[in-house]
C-alpha atoms as a PDB file:
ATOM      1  CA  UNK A   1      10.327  14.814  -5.536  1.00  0.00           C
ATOM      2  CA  UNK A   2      10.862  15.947  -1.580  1.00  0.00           C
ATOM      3  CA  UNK A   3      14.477  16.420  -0.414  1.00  0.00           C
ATOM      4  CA  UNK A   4      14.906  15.939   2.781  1.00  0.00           C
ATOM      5  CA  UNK A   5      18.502  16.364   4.932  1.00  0.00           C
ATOM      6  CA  UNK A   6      20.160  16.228   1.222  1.00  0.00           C
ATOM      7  CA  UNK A   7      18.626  13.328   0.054  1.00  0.00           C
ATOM      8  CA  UNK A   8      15.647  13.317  -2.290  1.00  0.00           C
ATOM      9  CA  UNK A   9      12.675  10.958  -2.290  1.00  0.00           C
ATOM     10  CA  UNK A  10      10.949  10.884  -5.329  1.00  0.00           C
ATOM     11  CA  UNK A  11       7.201   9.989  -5.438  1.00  0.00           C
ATOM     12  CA  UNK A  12       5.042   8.072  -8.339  1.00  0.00           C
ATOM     13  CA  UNK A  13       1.108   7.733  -8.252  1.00  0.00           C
ATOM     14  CA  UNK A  14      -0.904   5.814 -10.712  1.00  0.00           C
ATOM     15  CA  UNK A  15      -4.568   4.955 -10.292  1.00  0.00           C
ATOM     16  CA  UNK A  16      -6.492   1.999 -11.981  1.00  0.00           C
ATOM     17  CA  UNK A  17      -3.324  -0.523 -12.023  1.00  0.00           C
ATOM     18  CA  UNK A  18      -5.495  -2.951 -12.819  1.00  0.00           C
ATOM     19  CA  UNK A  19      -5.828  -5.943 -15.212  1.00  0.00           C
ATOM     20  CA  UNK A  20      -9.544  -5.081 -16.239  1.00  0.00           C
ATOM     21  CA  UNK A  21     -10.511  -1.886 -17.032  1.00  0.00           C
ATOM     22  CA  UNK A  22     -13.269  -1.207 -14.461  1.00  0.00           C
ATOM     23  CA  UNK A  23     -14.009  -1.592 -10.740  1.00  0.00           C
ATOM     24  CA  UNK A  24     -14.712  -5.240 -10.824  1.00  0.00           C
ATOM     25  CA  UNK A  25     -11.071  -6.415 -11.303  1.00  0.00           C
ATOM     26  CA  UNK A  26      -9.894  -9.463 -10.127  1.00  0.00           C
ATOM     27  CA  UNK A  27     -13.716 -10.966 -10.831  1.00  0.00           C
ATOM     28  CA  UNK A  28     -13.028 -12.713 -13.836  1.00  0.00           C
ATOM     29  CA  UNK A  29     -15.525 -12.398 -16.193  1.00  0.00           C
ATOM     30  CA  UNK A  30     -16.315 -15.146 -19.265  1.00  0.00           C
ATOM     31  CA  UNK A  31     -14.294 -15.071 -22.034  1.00  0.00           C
ATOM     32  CA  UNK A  32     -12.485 -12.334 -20.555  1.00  0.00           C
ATOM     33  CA  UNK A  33      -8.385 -12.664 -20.009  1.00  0.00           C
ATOM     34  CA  UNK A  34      -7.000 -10.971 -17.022  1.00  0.00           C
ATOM     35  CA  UNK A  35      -3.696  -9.368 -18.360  1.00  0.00           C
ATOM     36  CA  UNK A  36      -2.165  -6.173 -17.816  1.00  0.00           C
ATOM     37  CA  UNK A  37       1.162  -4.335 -19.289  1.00  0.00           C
ATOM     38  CA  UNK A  38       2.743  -2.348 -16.290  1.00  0.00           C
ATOM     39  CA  UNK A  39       5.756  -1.380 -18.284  1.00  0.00           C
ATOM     40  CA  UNK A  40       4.976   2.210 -18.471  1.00  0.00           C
ATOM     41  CA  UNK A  41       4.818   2.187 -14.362  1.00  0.00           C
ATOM     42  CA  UNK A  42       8.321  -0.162 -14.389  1.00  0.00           C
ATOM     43  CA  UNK A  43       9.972   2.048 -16.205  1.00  0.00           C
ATOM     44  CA  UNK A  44       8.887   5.638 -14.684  1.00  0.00           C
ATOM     45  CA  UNK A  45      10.284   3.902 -11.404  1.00  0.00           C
ATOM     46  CA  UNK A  46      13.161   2.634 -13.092  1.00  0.00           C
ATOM     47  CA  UNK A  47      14.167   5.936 -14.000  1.00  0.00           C
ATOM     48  CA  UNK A  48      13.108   8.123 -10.776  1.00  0.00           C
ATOM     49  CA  UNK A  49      15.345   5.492  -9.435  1.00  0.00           C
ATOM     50  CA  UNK A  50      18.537   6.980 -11.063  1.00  0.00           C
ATOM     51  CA  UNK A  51      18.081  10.365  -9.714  1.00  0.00           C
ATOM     52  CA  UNK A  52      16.342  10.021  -6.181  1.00  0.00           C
ATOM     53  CA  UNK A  53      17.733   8.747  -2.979  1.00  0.00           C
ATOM     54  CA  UNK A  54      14.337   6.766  -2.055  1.00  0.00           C
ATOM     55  CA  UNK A  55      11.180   5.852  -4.528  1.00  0.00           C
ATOM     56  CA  UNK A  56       7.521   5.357  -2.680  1.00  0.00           C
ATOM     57  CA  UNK A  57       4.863   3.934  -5.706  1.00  0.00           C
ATOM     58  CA  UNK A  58       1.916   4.886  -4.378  1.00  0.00           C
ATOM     59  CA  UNK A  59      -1.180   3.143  -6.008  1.00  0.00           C
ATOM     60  CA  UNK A  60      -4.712   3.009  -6.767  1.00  0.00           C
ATOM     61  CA  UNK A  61      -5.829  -0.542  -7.112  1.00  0.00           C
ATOM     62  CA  UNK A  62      -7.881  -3.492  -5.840  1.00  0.00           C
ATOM     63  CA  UNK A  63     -11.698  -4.560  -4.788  1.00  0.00           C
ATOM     64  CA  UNK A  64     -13.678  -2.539  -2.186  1.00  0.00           C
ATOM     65  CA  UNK A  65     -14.292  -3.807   0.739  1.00  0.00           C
ATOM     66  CA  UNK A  66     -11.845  -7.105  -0.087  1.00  0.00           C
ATOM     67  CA  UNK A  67      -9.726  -7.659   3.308  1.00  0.00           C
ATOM     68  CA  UNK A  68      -7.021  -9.355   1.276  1.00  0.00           C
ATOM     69  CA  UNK A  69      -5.405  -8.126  -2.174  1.00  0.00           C
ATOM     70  CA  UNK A  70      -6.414  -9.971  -4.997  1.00  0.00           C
ATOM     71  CA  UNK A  71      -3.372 -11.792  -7.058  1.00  0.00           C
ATOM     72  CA  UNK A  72      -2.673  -9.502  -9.238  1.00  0.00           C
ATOM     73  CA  UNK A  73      -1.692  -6.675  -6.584  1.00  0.00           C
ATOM     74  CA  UNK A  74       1.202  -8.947  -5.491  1.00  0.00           C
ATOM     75  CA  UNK A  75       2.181  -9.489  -8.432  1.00  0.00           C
ATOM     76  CA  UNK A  76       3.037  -6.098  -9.701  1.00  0.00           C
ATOM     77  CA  UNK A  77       3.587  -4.948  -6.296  1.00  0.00           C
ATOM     78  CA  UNK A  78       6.500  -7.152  -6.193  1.00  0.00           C
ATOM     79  CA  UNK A  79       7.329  -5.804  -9.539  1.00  0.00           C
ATOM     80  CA  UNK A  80       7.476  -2.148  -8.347  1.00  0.00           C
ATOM     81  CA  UNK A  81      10.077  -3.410  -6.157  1.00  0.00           C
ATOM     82  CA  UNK A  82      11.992  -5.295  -8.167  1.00  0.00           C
ATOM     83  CA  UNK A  83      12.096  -2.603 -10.432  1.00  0.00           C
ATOM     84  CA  UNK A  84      13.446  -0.292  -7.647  1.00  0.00           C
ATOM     85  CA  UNK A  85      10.517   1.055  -5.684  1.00  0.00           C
ATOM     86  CA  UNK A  86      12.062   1.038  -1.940  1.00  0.00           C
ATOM     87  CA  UNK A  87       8.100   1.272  -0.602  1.00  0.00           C
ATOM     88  CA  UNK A  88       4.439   0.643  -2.277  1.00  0.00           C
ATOM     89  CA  UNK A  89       1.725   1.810  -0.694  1.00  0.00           C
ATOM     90  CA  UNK A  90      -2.054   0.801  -1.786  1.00  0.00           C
ATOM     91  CA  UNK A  91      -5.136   2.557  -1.589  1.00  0.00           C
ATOM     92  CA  UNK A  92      -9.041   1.973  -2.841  1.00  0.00           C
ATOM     93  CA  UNK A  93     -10.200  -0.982  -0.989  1.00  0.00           C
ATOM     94  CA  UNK A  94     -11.550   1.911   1.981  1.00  0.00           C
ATOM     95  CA  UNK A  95     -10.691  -1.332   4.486  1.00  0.00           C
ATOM     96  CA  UNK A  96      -7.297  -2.357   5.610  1.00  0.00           C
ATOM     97  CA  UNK A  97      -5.397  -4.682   3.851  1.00  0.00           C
ATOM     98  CA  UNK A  98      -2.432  -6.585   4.999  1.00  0.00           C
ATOM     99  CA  UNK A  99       1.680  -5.316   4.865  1.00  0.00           C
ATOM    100  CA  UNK A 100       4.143  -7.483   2.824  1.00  0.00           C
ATOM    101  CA  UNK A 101       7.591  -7.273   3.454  1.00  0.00           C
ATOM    102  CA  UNK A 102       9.475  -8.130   0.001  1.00  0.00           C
ATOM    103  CA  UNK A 103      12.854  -8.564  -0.575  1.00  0.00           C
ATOM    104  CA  UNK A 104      13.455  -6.556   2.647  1.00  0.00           C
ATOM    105  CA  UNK A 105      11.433  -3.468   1.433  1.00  0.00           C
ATOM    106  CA  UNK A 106       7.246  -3.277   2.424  1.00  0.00           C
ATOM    107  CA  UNK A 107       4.071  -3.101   0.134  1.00  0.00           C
ATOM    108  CA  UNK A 108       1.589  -2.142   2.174  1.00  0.00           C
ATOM    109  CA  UNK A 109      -1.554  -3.460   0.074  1.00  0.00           C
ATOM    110  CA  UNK A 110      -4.380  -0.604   1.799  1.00  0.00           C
ATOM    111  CA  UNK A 111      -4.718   1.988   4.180  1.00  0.00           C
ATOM    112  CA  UNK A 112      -8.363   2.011   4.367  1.00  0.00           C
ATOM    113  CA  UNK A 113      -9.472   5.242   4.759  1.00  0.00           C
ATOM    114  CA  UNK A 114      -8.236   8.086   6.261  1.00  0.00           C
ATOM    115  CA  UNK A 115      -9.571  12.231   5.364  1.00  0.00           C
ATOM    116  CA  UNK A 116     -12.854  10.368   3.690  1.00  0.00           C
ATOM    117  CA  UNK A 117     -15.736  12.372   2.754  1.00  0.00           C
ATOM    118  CA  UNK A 118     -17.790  10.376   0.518  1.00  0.00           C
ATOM    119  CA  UNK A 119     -19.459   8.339   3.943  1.00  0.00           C
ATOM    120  CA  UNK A 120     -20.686   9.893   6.801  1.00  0.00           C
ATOM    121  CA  UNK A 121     -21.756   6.015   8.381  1.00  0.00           C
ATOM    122  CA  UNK A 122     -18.644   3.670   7.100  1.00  0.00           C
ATOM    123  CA  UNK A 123     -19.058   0.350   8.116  1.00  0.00           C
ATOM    124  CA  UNK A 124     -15.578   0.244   8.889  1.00  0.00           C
ATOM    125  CA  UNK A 125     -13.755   2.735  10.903  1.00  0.00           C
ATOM    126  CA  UNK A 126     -10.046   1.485  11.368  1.00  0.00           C
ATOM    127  CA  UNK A 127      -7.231   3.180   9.583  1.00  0.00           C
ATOM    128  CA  UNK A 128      -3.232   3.409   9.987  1.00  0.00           C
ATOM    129  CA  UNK A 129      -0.776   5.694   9.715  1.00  0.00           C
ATOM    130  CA  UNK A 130       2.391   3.991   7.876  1.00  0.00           C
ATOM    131  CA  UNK A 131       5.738   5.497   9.073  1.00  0.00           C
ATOM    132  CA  UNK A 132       8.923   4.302   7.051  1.00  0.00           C
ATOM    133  CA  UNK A 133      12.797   5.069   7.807  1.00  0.00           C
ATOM    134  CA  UNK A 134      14.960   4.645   4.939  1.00  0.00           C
ATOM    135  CA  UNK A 135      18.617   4.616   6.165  1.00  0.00           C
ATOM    136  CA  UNK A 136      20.975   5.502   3.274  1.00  0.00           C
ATOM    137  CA  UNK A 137      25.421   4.870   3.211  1.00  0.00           C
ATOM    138  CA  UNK A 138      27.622   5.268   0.134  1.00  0.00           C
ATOM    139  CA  UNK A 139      26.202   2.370  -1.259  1.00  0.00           C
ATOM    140  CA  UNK A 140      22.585   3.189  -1.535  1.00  0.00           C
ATOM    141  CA  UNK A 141      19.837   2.706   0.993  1.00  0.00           C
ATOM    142  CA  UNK A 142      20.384   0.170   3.797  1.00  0.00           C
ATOM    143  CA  UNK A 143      18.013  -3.208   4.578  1.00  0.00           C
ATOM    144  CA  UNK A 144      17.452  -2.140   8.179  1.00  0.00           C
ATOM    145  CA  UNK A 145      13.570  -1.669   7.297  1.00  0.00           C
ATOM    146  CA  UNK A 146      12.924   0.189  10.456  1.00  0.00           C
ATOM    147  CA  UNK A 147       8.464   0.986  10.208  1.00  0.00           C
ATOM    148  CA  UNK A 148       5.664   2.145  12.750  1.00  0.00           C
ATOM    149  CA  UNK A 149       2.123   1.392  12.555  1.00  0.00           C
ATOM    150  CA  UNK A 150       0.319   3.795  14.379  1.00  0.00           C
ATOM    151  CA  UNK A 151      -3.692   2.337  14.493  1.00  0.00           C
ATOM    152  CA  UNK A 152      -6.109   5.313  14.364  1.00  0.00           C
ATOM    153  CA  UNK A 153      -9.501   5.743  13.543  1.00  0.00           C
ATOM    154  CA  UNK A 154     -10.702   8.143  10.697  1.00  0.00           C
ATOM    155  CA  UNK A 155     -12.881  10.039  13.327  1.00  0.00           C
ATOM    156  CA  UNK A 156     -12.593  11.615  16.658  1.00  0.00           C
ATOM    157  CA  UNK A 157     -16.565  10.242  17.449  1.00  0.00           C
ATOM    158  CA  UNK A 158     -17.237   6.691  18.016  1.00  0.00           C
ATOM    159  CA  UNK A 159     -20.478   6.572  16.101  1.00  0.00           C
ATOM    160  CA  UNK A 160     -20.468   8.517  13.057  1.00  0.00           C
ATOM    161  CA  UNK A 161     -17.591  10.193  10.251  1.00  0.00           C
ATOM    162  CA  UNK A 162     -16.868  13.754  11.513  1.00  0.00           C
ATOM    163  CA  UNK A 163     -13.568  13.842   9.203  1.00  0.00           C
ATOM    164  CA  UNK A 164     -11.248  13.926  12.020  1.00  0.00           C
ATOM    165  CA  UNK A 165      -8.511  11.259  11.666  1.00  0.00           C
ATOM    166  CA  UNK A 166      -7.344  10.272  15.164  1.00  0.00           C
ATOM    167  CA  UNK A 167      -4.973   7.588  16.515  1.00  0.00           C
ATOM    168  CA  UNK A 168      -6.389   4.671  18.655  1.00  0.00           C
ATOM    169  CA  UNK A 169      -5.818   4.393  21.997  1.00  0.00           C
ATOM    170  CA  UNK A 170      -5.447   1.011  24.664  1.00  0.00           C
ATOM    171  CA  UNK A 171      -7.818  -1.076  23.616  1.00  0.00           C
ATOM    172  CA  UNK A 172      -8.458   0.018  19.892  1.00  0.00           C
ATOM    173  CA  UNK A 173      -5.263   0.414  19.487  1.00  0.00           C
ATOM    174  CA  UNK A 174      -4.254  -3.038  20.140  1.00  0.00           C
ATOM    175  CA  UNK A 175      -7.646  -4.202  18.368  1.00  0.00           C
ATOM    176  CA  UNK A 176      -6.555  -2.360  15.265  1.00  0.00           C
ATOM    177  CA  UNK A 177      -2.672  -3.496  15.314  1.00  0.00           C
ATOM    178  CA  UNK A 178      -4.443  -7.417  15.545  1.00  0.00           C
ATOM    179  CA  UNK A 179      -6.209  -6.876  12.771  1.00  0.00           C
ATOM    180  CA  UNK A 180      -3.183  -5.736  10.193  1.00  0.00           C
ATOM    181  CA  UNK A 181      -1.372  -8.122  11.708  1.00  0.00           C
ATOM    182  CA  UNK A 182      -3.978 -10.863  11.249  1.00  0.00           C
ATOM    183  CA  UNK A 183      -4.349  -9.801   7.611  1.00  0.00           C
ATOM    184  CA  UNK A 184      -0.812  -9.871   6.891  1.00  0.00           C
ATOM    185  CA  UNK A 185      -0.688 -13.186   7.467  1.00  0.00           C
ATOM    186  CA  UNK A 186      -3.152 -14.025   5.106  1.00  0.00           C
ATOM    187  CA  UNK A 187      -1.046 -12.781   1.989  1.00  0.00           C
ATOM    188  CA  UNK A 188       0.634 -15.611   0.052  1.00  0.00           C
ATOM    189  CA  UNK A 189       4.628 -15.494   0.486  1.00  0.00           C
ATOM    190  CA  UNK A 190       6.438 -14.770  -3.011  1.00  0.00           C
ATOM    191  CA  UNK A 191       8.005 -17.810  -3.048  1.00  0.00           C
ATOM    192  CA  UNK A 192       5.017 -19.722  -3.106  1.00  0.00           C
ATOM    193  CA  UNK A 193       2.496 -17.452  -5.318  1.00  0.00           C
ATOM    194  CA  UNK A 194       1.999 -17.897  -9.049  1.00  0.00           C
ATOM    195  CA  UNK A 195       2.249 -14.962 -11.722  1.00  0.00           C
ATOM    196  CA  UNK A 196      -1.511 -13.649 -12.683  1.00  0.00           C
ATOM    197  CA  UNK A 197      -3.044 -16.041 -15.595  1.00  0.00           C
ATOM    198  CA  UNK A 198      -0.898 -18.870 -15.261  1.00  0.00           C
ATOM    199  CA  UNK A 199      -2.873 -20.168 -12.229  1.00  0.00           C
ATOM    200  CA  UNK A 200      -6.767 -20.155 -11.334  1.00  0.00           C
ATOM    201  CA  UNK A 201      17.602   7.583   9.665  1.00  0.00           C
ATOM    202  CA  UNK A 202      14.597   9.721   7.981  1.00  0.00           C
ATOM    203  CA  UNK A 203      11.049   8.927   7.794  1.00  0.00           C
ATOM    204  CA  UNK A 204       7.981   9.494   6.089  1.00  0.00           C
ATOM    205  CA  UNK A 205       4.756   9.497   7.344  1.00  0.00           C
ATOM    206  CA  UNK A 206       1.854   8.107   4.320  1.00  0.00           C
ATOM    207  CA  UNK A 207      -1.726   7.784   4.806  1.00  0.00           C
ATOM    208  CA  UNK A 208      -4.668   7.326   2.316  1.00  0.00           C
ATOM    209  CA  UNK A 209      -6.539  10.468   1.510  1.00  0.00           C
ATOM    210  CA  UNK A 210      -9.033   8.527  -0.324  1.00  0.00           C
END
């Protein structure tokens, strides 16, 4: 937990929410049912609910490289909210993914990559910082959902990963807001979406160390 101005925001990570246990998940394999129990996760942010001001799930999840999360990420991202997560924030995919605004409160599905040492030539060098203000009165935090992308790119050259994370400018900047904007709109509303198996004023800033 952070507090911040009196009011505390508590923080949950979990890695390998997924309904498979390996990196393939979401490809379905023969013979193999996709299910998952996330009631461990439900009920750690059930409970950090009752003593912070804010909760941010922060996750580990989905295919690489996949420009859209796979079913089951809505799914229990929706969950985290509903079970009082006030922001969910995605990593693993090392690409951006879109932003979902739930119930009034955001999963943001993938950050791409951000500090990322494991590629010196990524084929993909767009990133985001995610800013958030909660808002909070006497009866808990407020649905103003007040956020800021700010597009960047994960290094200061244009032709090769030196490790310097740097926000986007004119152009790229614009080019990079496009693109989350263009895959947000490819996520399936809630209302229309079907549950895994059953179908086939302070601010924080958050960005994926991966």
């Amino acid at each position: 937990t952070v507090e911040v101005k009196g009011k505390t925001i508590g923080f949950l990570g979990s890695s390998r929410v997924i309904p498979v246990y390996d990196w393939t998940a979401g490809e379905q394999k023969p013979g193999v049912a996709i299910t998952y129990d996330p009631g461990m996760l439900l009920k750690d942010i059930a409970a950090a609910k009752q003593v912070c001001d804010y909760g941010v799930v922060y996750v580990h999840w989905g295919k690489e490289k996949a420009v859209t999360p796979e079913e089951y990420q809505q799914t229990m991202g929706r969950q985290y909210i509903d079970a009082g997560a006030d922001l969910v924030i995605g990593s693993h995919p090392h690409v951006l993914q879109g932003i979902e605004e739930y119930k009034g409160k955001n999963i943001v599905y993938s950050l791409g990559n951000f500090c990322f040492g494991g590629n010196s030539y990524p084929s993909d060098m767009d990133t985001m910082i995610f800013q958030q203000t909660f808002t909070v009165d006497k009866n808990g935090v407020k649905a103003d959902n007040v956020t800021n992308v700010i597009p960047c790119s994960i290094s200061s050259e244009y032709d090769y990963n030196n490790y310097q994370p740097t926000p986007a400018q004119g152009d790229e900047a614009d080019r990079i807001l496009a693109k989350i904007q263009e895959r947000s709109s490819w996520i399936t509303p809630a209302e229309t979406s079907e549950p895994v198996g059953e179908s086939s004023q302070e601010s924080a800033d958050l960005s994926d160390s991966e």
